[in-house]
C-alpha atoms as a PDB file:
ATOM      1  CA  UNK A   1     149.058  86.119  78.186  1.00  0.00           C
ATOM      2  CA  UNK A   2     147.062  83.065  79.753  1.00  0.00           C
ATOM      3  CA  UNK A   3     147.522  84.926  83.113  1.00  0.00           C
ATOM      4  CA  UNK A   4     146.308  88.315  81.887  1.00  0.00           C
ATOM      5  CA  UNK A   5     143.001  86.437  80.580  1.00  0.00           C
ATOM      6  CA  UNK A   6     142.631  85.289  84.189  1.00  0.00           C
ATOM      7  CA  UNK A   7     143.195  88.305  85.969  1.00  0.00           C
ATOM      8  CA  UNK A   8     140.689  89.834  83.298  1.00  0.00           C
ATOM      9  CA  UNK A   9     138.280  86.973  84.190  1.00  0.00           C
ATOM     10  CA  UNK A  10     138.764  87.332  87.689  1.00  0.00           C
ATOM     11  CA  UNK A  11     137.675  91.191  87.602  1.00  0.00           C
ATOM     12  CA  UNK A  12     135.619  90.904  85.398  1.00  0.00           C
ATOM     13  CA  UNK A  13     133.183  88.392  87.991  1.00  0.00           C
ATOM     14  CA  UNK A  14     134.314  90.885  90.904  1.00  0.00           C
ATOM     15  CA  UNK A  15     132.498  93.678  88.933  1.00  0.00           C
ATOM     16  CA  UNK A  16     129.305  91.741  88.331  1.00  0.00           C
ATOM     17  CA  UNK A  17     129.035  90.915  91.797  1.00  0.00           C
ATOM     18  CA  UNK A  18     129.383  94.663  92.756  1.00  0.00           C
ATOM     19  CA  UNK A  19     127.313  95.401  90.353  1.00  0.00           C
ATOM     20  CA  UNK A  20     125.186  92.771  91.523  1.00  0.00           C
ATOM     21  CA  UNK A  21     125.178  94.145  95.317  1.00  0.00           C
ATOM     22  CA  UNK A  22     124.490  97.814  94.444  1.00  0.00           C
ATOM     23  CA  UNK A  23     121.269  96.565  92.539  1.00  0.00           C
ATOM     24  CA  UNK A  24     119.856  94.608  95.475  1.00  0.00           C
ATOM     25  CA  UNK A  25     120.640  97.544  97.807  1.00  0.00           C
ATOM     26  CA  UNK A  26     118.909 100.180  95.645  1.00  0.00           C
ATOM     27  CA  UNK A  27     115.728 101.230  97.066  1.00  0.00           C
ATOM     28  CA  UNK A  28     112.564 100.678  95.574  1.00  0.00           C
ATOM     29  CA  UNK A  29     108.239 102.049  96.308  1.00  0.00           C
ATOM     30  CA  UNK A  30     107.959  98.362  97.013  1.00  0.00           C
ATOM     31  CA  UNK A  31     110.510  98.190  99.457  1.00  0.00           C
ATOM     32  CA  UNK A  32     108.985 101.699 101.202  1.00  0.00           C
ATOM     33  CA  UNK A  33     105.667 100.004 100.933  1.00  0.00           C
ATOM     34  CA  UNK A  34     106.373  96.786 103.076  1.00  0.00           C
ATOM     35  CA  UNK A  35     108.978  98.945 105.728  1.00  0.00           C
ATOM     36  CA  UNK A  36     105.472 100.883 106.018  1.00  0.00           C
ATOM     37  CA  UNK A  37     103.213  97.979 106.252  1.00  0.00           C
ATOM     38  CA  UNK A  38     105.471  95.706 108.739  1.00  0.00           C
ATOM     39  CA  UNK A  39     105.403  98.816 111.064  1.00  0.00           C
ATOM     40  CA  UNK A  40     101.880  99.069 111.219  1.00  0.00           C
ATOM     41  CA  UNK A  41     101.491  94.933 111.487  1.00  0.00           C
ATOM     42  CA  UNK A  42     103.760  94.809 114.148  1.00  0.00           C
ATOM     43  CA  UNK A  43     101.673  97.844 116.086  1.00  0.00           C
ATOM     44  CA  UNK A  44     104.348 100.700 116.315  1.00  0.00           C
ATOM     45  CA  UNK A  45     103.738 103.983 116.895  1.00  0.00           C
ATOM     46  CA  UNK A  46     104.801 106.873 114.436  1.00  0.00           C
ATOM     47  CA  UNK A  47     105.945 109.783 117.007  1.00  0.00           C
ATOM     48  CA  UNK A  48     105.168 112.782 115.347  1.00  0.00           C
ATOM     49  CA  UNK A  49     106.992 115.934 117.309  1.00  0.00           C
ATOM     50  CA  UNK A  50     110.186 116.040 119.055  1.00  0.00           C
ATOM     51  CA  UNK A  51     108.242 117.083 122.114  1.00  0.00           C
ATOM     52  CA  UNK A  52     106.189 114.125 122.498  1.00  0.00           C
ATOM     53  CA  UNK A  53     109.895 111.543 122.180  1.00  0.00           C
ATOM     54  CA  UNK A  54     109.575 110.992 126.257  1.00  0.00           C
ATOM     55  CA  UNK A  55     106.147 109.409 125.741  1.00  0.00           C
ATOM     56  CA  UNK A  56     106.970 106.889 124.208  1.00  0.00           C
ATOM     57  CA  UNK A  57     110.048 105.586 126.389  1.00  0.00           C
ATOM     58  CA  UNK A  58     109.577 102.797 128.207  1.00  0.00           C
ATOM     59  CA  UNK A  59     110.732  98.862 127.646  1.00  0.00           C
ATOM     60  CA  UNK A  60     108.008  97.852 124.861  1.00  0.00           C
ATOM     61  CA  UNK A  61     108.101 100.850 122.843  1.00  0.00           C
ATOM     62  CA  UNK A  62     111.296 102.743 122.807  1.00  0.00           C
ATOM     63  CA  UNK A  63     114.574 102.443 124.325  1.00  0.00           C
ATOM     64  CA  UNK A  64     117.991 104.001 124.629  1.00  0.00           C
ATOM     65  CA  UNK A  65     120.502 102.730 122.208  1.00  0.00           C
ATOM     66  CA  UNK A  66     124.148 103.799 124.309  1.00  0.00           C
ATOM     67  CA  UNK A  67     127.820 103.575 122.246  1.00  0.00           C
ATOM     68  CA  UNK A  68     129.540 101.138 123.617  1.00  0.00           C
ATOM     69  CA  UNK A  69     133.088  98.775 122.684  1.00  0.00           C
ATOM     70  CA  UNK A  70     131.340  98.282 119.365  1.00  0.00           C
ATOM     71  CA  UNK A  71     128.964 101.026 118.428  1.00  0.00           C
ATOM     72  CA  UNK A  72     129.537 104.517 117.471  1.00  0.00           C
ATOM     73  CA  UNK A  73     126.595 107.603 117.486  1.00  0.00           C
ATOM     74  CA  UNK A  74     127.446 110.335 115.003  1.00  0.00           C
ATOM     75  CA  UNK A  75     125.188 113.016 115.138  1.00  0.00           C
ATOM     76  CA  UNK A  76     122.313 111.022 116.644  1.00  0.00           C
ATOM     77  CA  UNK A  77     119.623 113.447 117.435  1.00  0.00           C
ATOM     78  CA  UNK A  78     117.079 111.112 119.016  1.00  0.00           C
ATOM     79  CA  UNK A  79     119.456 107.851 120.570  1.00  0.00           C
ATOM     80  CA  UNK A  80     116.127 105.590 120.673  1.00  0.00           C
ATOM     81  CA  UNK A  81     114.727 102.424 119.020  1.00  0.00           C
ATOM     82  CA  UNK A  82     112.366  99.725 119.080  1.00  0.00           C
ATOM     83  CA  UNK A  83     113.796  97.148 121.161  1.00  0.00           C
ATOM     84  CA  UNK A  84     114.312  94.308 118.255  1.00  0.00           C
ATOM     85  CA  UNK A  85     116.208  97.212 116.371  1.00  0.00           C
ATOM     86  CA  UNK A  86     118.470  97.594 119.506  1.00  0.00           C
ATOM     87  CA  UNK A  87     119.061  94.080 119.934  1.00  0.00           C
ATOM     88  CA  UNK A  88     119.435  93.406 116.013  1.00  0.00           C
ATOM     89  CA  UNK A  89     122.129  96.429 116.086  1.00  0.00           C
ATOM     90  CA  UNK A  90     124.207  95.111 118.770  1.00  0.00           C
ATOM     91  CA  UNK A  91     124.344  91.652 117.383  1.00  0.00           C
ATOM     92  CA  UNK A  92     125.369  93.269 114.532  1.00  0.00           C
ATOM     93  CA  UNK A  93     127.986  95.275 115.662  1.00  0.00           C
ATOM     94  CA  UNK A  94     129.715  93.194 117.553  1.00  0.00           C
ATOM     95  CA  UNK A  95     129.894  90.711 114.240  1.00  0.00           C
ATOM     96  CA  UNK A  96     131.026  93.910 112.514  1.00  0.00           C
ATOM     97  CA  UNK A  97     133.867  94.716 114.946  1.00  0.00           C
ATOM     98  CA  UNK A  98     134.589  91.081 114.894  1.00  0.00           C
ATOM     99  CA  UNK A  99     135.231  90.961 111.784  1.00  0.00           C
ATOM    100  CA  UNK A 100     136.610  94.855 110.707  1.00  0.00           C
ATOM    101  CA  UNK A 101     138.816  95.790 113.904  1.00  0.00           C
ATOM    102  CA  UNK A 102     136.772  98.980 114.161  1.00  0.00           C
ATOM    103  CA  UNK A 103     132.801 100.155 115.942  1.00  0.00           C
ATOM    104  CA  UNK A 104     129.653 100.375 113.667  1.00  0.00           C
ATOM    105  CA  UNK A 105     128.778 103.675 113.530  1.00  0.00           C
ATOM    106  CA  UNK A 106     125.246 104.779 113.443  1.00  0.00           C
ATOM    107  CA  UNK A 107     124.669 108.446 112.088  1.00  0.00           C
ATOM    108  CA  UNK A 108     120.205 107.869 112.542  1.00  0.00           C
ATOM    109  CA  UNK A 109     117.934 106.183 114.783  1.00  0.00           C
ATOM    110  CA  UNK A 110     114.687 107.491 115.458  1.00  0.00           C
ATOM    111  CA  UNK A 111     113.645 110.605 113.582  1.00  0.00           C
ATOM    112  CA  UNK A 112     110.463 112.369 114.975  1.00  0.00           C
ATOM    113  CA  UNK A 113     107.908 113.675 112.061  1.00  0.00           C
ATOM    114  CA  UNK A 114     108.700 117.088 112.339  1.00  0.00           C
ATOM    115  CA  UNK A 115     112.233 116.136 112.392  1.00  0.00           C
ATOM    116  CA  UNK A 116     112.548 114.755 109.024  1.00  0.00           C
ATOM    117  CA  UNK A 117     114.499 115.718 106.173  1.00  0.00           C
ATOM    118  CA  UNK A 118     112.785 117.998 102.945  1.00  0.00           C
ATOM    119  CA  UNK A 119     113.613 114.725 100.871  1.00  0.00           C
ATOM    120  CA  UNK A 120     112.376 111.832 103.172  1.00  0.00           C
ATOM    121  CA  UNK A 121     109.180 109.931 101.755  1.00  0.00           C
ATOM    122  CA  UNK A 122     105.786 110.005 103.572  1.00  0.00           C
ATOM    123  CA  UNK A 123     105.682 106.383 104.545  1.00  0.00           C
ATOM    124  CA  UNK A 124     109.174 106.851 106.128  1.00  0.00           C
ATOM    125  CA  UNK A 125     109.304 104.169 109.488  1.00  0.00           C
ATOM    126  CA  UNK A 126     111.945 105.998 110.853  1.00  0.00           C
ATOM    127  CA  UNK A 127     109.269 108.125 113.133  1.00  0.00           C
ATOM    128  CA  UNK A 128     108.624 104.555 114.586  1.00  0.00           C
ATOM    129  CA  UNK A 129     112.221 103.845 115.509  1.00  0.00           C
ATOM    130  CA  UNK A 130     112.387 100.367 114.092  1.00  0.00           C
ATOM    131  CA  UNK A 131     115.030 101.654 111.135  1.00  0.00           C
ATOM    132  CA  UNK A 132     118.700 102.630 111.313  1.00  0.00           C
ATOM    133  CA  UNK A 133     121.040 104.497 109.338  1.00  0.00           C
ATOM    134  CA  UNK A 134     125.099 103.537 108.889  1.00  0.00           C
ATOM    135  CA  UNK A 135     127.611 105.194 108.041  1.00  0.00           C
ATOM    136  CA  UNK A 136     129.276 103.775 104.863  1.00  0.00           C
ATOM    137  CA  UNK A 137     132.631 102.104 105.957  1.00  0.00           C
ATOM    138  CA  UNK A 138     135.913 104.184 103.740  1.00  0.00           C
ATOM    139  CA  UNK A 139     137.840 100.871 104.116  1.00  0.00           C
ATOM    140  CA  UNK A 140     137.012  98.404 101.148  1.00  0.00           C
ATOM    141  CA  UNK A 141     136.869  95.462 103.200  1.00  0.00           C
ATOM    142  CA  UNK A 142     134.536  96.610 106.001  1.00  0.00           C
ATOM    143  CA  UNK A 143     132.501  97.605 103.162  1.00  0.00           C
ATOM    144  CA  UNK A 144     132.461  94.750 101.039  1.00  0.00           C
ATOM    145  CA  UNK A 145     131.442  92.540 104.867  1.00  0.00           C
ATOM    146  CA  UNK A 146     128.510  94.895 105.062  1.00  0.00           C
ATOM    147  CA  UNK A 147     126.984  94.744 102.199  1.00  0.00           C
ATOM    148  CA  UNK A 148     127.547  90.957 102.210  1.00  0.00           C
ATOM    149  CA  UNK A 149     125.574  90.630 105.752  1.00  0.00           C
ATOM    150  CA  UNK A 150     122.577  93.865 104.554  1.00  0.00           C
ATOM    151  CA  UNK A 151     121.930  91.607 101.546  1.00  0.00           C
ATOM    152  CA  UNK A 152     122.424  88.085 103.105  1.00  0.00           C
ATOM    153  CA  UNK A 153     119.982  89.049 105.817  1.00  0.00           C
ATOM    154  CA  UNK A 154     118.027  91.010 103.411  1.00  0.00           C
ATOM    155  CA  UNK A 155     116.858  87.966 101.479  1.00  0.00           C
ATOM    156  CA  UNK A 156     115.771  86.199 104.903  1.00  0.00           C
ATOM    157  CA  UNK A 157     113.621  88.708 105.039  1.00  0.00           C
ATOM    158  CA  UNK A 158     115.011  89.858 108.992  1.00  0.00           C
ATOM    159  CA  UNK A 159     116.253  93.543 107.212  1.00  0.00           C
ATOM    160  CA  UNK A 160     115.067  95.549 104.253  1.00  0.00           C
ATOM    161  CA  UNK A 161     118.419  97.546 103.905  1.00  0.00           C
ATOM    162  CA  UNK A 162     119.127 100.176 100.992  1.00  0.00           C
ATOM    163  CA  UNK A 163     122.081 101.989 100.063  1.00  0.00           C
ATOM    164  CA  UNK A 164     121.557 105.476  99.983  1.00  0.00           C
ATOM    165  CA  UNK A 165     123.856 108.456  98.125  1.00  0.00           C
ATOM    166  CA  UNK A 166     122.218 111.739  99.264  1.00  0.00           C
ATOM    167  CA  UNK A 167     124.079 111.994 101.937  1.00  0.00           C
ATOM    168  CA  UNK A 168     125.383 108.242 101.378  1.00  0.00           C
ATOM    169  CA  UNK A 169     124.504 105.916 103.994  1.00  0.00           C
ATOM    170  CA  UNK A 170     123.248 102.479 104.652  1.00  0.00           C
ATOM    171  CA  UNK A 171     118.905 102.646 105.692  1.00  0.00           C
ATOM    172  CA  UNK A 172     117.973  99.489 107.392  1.00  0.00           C
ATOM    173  CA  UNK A 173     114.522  98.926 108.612  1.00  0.00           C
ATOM    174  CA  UNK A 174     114.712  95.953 110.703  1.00  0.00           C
ATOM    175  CA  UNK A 175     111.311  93.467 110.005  1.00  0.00           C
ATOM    176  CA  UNK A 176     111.820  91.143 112.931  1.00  0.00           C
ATOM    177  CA  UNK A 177     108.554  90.392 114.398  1.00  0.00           C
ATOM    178  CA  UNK A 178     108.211  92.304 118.017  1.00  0.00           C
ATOM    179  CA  UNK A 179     105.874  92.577 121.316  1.00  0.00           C
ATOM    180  CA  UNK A 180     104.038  94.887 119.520  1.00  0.00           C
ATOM    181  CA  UNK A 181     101.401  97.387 121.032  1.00  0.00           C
ATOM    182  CA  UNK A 182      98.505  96.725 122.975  1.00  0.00           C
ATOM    183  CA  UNK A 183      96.562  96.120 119.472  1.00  0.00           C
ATOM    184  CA  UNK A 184      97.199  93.366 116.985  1.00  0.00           C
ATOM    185  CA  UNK A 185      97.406  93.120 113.540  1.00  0.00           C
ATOM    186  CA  UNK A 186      96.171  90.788 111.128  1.00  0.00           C
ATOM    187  CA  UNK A 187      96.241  89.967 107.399  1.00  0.00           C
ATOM    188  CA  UNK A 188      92.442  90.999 106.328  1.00  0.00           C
ATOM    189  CA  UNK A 189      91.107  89.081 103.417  1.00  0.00           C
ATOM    190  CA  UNK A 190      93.293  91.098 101.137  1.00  0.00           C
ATOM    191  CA  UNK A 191      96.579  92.017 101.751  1.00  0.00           C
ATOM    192  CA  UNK A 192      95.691  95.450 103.165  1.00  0.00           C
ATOM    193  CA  UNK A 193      96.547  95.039 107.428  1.00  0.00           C
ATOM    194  CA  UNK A 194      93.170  95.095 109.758  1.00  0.00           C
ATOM    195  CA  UNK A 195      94.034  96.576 113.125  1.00  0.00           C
ATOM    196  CA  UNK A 196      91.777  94.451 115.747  1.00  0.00           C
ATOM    197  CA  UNK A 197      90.580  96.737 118.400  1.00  0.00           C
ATOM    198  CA  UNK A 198      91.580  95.750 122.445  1.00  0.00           C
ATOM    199  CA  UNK A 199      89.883  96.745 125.488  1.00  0.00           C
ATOM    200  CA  UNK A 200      90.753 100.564 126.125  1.00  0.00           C
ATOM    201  CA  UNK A 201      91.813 101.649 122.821  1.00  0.00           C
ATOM    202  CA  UNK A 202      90.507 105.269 121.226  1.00  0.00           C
ATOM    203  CA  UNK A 203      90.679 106.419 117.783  1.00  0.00           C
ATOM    204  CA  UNK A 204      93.435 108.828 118.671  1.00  0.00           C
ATOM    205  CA  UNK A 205      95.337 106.306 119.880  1.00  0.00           C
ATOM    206  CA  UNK A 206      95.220 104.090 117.086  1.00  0.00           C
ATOM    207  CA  UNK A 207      95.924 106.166 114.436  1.00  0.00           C
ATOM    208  CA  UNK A 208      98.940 107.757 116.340  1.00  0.00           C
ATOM    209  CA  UNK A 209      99.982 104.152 116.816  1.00  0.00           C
ATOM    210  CA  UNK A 210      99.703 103.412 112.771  1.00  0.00           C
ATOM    211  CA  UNK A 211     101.003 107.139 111.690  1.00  0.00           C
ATOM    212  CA  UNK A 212      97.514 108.606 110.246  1.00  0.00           C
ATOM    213  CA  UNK A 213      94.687 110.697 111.325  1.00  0.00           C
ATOM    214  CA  UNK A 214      91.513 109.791 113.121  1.00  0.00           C
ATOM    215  CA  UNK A 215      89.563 111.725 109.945  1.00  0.00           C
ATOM    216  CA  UNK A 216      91.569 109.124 107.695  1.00  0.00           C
ATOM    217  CA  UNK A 217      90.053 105.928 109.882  1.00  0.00           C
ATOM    218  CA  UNK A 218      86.910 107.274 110.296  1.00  0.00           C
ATOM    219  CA  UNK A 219      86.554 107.612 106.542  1.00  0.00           C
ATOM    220  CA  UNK A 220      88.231 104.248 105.700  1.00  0.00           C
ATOM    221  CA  UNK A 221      85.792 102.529 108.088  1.00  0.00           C
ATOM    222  CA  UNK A 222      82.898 104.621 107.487  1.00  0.00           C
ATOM    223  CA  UNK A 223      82.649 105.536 110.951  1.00  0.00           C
ATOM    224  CA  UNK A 224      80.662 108.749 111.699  1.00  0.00           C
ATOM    225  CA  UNK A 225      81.873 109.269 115.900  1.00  0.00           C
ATOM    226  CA  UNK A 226      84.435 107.839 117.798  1.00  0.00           C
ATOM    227  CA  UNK A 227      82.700 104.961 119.241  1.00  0.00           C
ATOM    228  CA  UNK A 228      84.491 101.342 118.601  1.00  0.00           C
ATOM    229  CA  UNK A 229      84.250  97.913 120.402  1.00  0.00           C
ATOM    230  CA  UNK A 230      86.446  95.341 121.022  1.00  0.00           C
ATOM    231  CA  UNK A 231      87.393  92.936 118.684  1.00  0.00           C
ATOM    232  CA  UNK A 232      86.109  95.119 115.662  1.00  0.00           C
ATOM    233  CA  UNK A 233      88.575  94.995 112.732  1.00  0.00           C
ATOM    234  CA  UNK A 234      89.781  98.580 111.249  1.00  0.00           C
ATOM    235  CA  UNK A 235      90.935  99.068 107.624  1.00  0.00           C
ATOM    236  CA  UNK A 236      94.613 101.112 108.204  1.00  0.00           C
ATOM    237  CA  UNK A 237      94.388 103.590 105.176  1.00  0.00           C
ATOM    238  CA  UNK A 238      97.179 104.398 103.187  1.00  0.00           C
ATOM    239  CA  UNK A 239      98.839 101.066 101.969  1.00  0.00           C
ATOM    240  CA  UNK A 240      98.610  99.793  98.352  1.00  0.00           C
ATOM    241  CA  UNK A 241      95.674  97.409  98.873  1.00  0.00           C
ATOM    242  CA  UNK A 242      93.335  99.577 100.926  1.00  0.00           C
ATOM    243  CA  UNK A 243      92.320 101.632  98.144  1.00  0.00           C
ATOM    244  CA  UNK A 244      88.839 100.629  96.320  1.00  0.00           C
ATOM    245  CA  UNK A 245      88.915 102.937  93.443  1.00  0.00           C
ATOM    246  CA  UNK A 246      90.753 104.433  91.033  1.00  0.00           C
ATOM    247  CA  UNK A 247      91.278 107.760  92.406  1.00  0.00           C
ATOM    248  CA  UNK A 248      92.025 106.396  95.492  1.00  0.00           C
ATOM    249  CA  UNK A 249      94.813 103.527  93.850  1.00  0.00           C
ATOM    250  CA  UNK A 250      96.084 106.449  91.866  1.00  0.00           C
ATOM    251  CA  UNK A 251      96.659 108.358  95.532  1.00  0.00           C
ATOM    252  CA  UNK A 252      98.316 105.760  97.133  1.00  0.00           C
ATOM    253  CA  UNK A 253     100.104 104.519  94.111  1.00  0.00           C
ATOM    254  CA  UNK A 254     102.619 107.699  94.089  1.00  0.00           C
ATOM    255  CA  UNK A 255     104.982 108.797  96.397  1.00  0.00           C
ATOM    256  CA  UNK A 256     105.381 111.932  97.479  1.00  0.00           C
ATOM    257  CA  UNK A 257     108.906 113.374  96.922  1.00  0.00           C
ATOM    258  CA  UNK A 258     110.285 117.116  97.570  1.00  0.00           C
ATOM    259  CA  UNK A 259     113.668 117.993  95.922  1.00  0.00           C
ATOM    260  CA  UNK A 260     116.712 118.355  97.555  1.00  0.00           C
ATOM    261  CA  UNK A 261     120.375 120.331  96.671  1.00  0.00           C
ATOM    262  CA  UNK A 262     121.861 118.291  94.024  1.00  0.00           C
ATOM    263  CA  UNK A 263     119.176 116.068  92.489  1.00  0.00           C
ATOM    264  CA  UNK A 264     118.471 115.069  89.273  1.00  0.00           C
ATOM    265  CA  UNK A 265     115.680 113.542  87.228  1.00  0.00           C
ATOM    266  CA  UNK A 266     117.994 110.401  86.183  1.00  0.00           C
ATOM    267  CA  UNK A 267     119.199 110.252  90.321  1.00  0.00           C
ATOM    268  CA  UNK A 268     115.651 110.299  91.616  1.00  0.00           C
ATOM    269  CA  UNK A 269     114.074 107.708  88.754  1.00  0.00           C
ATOM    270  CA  UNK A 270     117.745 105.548  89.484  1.00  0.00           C
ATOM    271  CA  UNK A 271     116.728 105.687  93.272  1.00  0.00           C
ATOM    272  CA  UNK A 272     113.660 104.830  93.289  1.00  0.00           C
ATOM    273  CA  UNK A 273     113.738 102.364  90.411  1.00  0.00           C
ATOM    274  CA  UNK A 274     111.313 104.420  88.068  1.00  0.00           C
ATOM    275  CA  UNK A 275     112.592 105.593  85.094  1.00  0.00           C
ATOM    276  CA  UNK A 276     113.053 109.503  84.112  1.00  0.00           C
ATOM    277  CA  UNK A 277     110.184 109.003  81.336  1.00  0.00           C
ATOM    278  CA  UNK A 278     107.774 108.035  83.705  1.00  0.00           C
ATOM    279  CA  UNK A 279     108.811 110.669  86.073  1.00  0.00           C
ATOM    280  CA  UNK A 280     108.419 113.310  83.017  1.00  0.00           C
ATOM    281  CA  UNK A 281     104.949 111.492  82.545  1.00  0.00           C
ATOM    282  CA  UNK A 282     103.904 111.888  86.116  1.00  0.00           C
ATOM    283  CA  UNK A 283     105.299 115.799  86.632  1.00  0.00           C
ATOM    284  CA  UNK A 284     104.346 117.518  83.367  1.00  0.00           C
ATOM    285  CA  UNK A 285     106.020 120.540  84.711  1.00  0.00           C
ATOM    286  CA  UNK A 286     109.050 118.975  85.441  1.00  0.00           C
ATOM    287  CA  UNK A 287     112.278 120.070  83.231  1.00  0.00           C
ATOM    288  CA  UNK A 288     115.180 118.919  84.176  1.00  0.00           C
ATOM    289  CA  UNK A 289     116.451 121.713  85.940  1.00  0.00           C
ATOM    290  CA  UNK A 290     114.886 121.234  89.148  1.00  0.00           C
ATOM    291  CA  UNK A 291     113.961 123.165  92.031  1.00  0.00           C
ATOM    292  CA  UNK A 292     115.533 122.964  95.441  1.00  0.00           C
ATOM    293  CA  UNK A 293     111.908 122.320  97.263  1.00  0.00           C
ATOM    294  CA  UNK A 294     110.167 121.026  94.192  1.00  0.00           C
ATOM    295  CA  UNK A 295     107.501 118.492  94.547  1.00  0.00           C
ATOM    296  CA  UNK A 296     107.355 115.434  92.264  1.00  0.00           C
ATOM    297  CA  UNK A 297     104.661 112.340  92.385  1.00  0.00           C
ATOM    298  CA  UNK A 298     106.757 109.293  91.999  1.00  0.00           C
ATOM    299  CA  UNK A 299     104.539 106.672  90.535  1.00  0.00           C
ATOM    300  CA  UNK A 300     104.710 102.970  91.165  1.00  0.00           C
ATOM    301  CA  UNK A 301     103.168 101.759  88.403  1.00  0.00           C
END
């Protein structure tokens, strides 16, 4: 009887730390939020068409990422990353193999704009390259090792790393500081990023760089041409802390999400750690038979 108890205990803990696990991998507006803002801090470009992938290969911006002893590619459209992703993914591969007998395998790298899924957010980083996605392992143990090393290196803030179930994979958007772009970042006087401009930059450039329009700079710096000098400091829109009113906190507040086959209120709020209330609240028109295509506001507040 003693023994049963123990056994009981013993599962009992082992559920609570899967339980545990699954809750720090779940993703979150906040975690989309600082994927969004570390990619514009650390200067990389969104690439918005498939056709425009070769113009951004070269050694500081993006590079091949080949299969090797360690690594698998399944199904990897567009084989490129940042280089700090590459080198994070083949340290951790090689740890993975190490310690599973069997390759990491990859199933997403960089994902062009007009490449991205119907149900992918709009502050997505993988158009920059600097996130991967992972293949869930079947085998318990492999498993259980990455989930251990996503949230171990999760809270030393080198990965934010979610657990996704539609299709079910591992995202992780890799936050280690890198070269960067010709531009740098820094922390303005509230947490919203400045981009500081460098001899030779344009407009165009910058906002391709940070993933928004030249209409959306000019208008967050009240700019009325396309004239800018060096060393003048330009609000990036579109993160939490850039907005000044309430229409515009409201804006940037929600995220933008379009329905996909098999989704449910309760499966949306549970991913994105709102609850179906507030998604009711938000989408007055929202019953919960949903839509294939539908558009919902997912609110942060």
């Amino acid at each position: 009887m003693k023994n049963l108890i123990k056994i009981e205990m013993v599962l009992a803990a082992l559920l609570c730390t899967c339980l545990a696990q699954a809750q720090t991998l779940k993703g979150s507006p906040a975690s989309i939020d600082k994927q969004y803002r570390t990619a514009i801090e650390y200067g990389y470009a969104f690439v918005n068409t498939s056709r425009s992938v070769p113009d951004y290969i070269n050694p500081r911006q993006l590079v091949r990422v080949s299969p090797d002893r360690y690594l698998e590619l399944h199904d990897v459209s567009y084989p490129y990353a940042v280089p700090e992703t590459k080198q994070f993914l083949g340290r951790l591969s090689a740890q993975y193999h190490s310690s599973c007998g069997e390759k990491l395998t990859v199933t997403s790298l960089l994902r062009p704009r007009d490449r991205q899924p119907a149900n992918s957010v709009a502050h997505s980083v993988h158009p920059t390259g600097m996130a991967i996605d992972l293949r869930i392992p079947s085998s318990q143990k492999c498993r259980a090792w990455l989930e251990r090393t996503l949230l171990s290196l999760e809270k030393q803030h080198v990965v934010e790393a979610t657990r996704e179930r539609y299709p079910p994979h591992y995202h992780v958007a890799v936050l280690a500081r890198g070269a960067g772009a010709r531009g740098t970042l820094q922390a303005g006087s509230g947490p919203a990023p400045a981009y500081v401009v460098r001899r030779g930059d344009t407009l165009s450039e910058i906002a391709s760089r940070t993933g928004v329009s030249v209409a959306q700079l000019r208008a967050a710096n009240g700019l009325r041409g396309s004239l800018i000098n060096v060393g003048q400091k330009l609000r990036i829109p579109g993160t939490a802390s850039d907005a000044s009113s309430g229409s515009e906190a409201m804006a940037v507040n929600e995220i933008i999400y379009r329905v996909n086959r098999g989704d449910t209120l309760w499966r949306i709020a549970n991913r994105y750690g709102t609850s179906v209330e507030q998604l009711r609240r938000s989408n007055s028109q929202a019953g919960d038979a949903l839509q294939v295509g539908q558009v919902l506001k997912i609110s942060k507040g």
